[in-house]
C-alpha atoms as a PDB file:
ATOM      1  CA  UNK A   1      -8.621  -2.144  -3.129  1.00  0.00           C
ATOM      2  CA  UNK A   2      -8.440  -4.152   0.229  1.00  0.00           C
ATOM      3  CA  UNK A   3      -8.997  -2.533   3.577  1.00  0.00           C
ATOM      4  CA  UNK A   4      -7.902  -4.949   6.508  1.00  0.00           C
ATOM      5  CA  UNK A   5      -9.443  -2.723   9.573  1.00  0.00           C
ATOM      6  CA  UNK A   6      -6.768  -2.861  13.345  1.00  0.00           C
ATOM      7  CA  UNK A   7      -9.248  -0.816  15.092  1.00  0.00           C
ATOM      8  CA  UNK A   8     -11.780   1.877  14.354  1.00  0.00           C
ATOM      9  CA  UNK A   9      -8.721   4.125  13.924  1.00  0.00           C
ATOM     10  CA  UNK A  10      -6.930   1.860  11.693  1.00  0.00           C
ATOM     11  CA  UNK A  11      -6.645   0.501   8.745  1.00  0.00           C
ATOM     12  CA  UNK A  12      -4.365  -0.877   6.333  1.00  0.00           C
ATOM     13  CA  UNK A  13      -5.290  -0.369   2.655  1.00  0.00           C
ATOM     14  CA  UNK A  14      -4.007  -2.473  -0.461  1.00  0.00           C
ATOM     15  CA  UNK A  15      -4.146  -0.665  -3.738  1.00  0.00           C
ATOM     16  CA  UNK A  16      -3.398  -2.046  -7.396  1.00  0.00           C
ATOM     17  CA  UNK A  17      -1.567   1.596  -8.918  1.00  0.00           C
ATOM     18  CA  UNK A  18      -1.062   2.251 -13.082  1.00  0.00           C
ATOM     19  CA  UNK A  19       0.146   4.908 -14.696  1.00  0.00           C
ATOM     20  CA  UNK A  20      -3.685   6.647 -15.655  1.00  0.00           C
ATOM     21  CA  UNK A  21      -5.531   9.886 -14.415  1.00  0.00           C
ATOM     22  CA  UNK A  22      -3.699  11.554 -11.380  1.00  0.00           C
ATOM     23  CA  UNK A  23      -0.954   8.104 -11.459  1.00  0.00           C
ATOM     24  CA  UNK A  24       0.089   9.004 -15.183  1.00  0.00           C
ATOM     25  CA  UNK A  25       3.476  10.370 -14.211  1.00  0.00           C
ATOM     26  CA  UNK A  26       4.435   7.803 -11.266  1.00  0.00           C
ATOM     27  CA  UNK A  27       7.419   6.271 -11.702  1.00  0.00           C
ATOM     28  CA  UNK A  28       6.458   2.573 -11.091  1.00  0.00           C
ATOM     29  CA  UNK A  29       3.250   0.912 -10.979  1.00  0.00           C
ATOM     30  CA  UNK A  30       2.246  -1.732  -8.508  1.00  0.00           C
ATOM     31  CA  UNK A  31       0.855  -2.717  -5.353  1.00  0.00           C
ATOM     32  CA  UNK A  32       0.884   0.112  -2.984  1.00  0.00           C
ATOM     33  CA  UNK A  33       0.170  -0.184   0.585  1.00  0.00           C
ATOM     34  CA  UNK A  34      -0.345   2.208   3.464  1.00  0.00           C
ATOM     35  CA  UNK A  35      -1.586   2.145   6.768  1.00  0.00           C
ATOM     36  CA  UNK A  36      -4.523   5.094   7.341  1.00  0.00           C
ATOM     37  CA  UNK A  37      -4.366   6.486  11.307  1.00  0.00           C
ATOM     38  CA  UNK A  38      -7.245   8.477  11.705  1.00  0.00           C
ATOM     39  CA  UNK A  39      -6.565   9.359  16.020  1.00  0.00           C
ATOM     40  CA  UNK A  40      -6.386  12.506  16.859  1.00  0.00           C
ATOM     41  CA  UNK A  41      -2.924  13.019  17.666  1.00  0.00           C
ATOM     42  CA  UNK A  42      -1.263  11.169  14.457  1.00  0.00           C
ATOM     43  CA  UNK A  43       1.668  13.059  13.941  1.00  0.00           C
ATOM     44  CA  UNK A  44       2.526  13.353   9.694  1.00  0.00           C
ATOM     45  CA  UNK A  45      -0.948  13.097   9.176  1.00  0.00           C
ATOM     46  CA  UNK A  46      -3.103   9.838   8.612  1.00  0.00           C
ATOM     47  CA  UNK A  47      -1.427   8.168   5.563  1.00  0.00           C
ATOM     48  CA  UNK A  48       1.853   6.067   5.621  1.00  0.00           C
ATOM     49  CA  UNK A  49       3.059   4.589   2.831  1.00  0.00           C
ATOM     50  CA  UNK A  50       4.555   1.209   3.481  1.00  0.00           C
ATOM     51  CA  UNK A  51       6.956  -0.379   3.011  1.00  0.00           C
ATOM     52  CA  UNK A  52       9.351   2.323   1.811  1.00  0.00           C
ATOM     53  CA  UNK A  53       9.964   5.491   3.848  1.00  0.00           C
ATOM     54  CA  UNK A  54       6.356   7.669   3.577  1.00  0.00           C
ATOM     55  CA  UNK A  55       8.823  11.268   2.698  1.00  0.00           C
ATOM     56  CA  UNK A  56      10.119  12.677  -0.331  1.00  0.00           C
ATOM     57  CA  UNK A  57      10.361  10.849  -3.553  1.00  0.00           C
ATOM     58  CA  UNK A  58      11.003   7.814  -1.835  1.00  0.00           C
ATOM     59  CA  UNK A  59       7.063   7.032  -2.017  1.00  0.00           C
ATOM     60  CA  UNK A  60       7.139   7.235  -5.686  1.00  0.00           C
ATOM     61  CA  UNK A  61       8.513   4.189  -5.422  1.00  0.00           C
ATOM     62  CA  UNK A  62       6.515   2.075  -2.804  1.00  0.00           C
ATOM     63  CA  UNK A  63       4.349  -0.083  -5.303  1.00  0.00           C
ATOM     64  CA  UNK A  64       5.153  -3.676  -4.759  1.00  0.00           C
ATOM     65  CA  UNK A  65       6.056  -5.917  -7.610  1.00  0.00           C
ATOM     66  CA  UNK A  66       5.674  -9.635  -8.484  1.00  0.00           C
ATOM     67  CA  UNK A  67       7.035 -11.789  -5.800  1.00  0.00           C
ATOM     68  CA  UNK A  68       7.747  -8.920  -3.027  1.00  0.00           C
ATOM     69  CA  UNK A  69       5.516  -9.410   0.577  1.00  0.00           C
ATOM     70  CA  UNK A  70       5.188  -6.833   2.989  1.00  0.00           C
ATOM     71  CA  UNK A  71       4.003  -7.691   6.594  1.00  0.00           C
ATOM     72  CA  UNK A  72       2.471  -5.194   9.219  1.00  0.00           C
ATOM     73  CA  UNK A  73       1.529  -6.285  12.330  1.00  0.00           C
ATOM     74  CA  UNK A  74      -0.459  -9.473  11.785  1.00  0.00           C
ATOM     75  CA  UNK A  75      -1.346  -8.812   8.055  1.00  0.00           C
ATOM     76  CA  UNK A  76       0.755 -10.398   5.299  1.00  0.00           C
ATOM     77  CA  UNK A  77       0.473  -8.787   1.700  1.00  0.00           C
ATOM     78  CA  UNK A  78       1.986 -10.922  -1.074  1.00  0.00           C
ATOM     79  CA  UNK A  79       2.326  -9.846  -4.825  1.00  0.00           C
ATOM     80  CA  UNK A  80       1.170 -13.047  -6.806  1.00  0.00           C
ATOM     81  CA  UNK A  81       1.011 -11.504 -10.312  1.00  0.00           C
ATOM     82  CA  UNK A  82       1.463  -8.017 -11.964  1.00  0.00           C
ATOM     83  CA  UNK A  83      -0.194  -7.470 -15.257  1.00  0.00           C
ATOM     84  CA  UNK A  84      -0.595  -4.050 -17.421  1.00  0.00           C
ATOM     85  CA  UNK A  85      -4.479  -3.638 -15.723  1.00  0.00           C
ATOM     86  CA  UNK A  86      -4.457  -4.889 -12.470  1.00  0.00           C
ATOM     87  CA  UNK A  87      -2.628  -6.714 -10.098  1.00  0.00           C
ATOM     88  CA  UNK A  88      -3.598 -10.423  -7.886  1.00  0.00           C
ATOM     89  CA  UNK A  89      -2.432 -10.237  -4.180  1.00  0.00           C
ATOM     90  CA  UNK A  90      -2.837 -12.846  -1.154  1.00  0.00           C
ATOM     91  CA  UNK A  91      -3.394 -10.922   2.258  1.00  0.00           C
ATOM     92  CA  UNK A  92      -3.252 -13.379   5.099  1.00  0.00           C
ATOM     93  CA  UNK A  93      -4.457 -12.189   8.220  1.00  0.00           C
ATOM     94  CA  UNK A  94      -3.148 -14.200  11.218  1.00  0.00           C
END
């Protein structure tokens, strides 16, 4: 995992996801990102998945693969290589 801190509310967090343990039934494995919002008045609590819609099954589906980037604010995430263990990202913070 990779935790790129905004403030010392936020966070986003980079996760390498496989189908094992409490994953075994996702759907797609991959690079999953979400931004954590701990202030008070977060509405939807303090996960959201990026860069897919954070309802229904819609996050199932949020693991990056090979080749996909995701940007948030100043922090680039880039997919350089997915293999069956583990995956190797770039994050480039500007």
């Amino acid at each position: 995992s990779v935790l790129v801190p905004f403030s010392d509310t936020k966070s986003i967090v980079v996760e390498s996801r496989r189908r094992t343990g409490f994953d075994s039934s996702m759907p797609k494995e991959g690079v999953l990102v979400y931004v954590v919002d701990n202030s008070a008045d977060r509405v939807g609590g303090p996960i959201n998945v990026k860069p897919n819609t954070n309802s229904g099954s819609m996050k199932q589906y949020a693991p990056m693969a090979t080749g996909e980037t995701y940007t948030y604010q100043n922090v680039t995430i880039e997919v350089i290589e997915s293999k069956s263990t583990s995956d190797i990202v770039l994050v480039n913070v500007d």
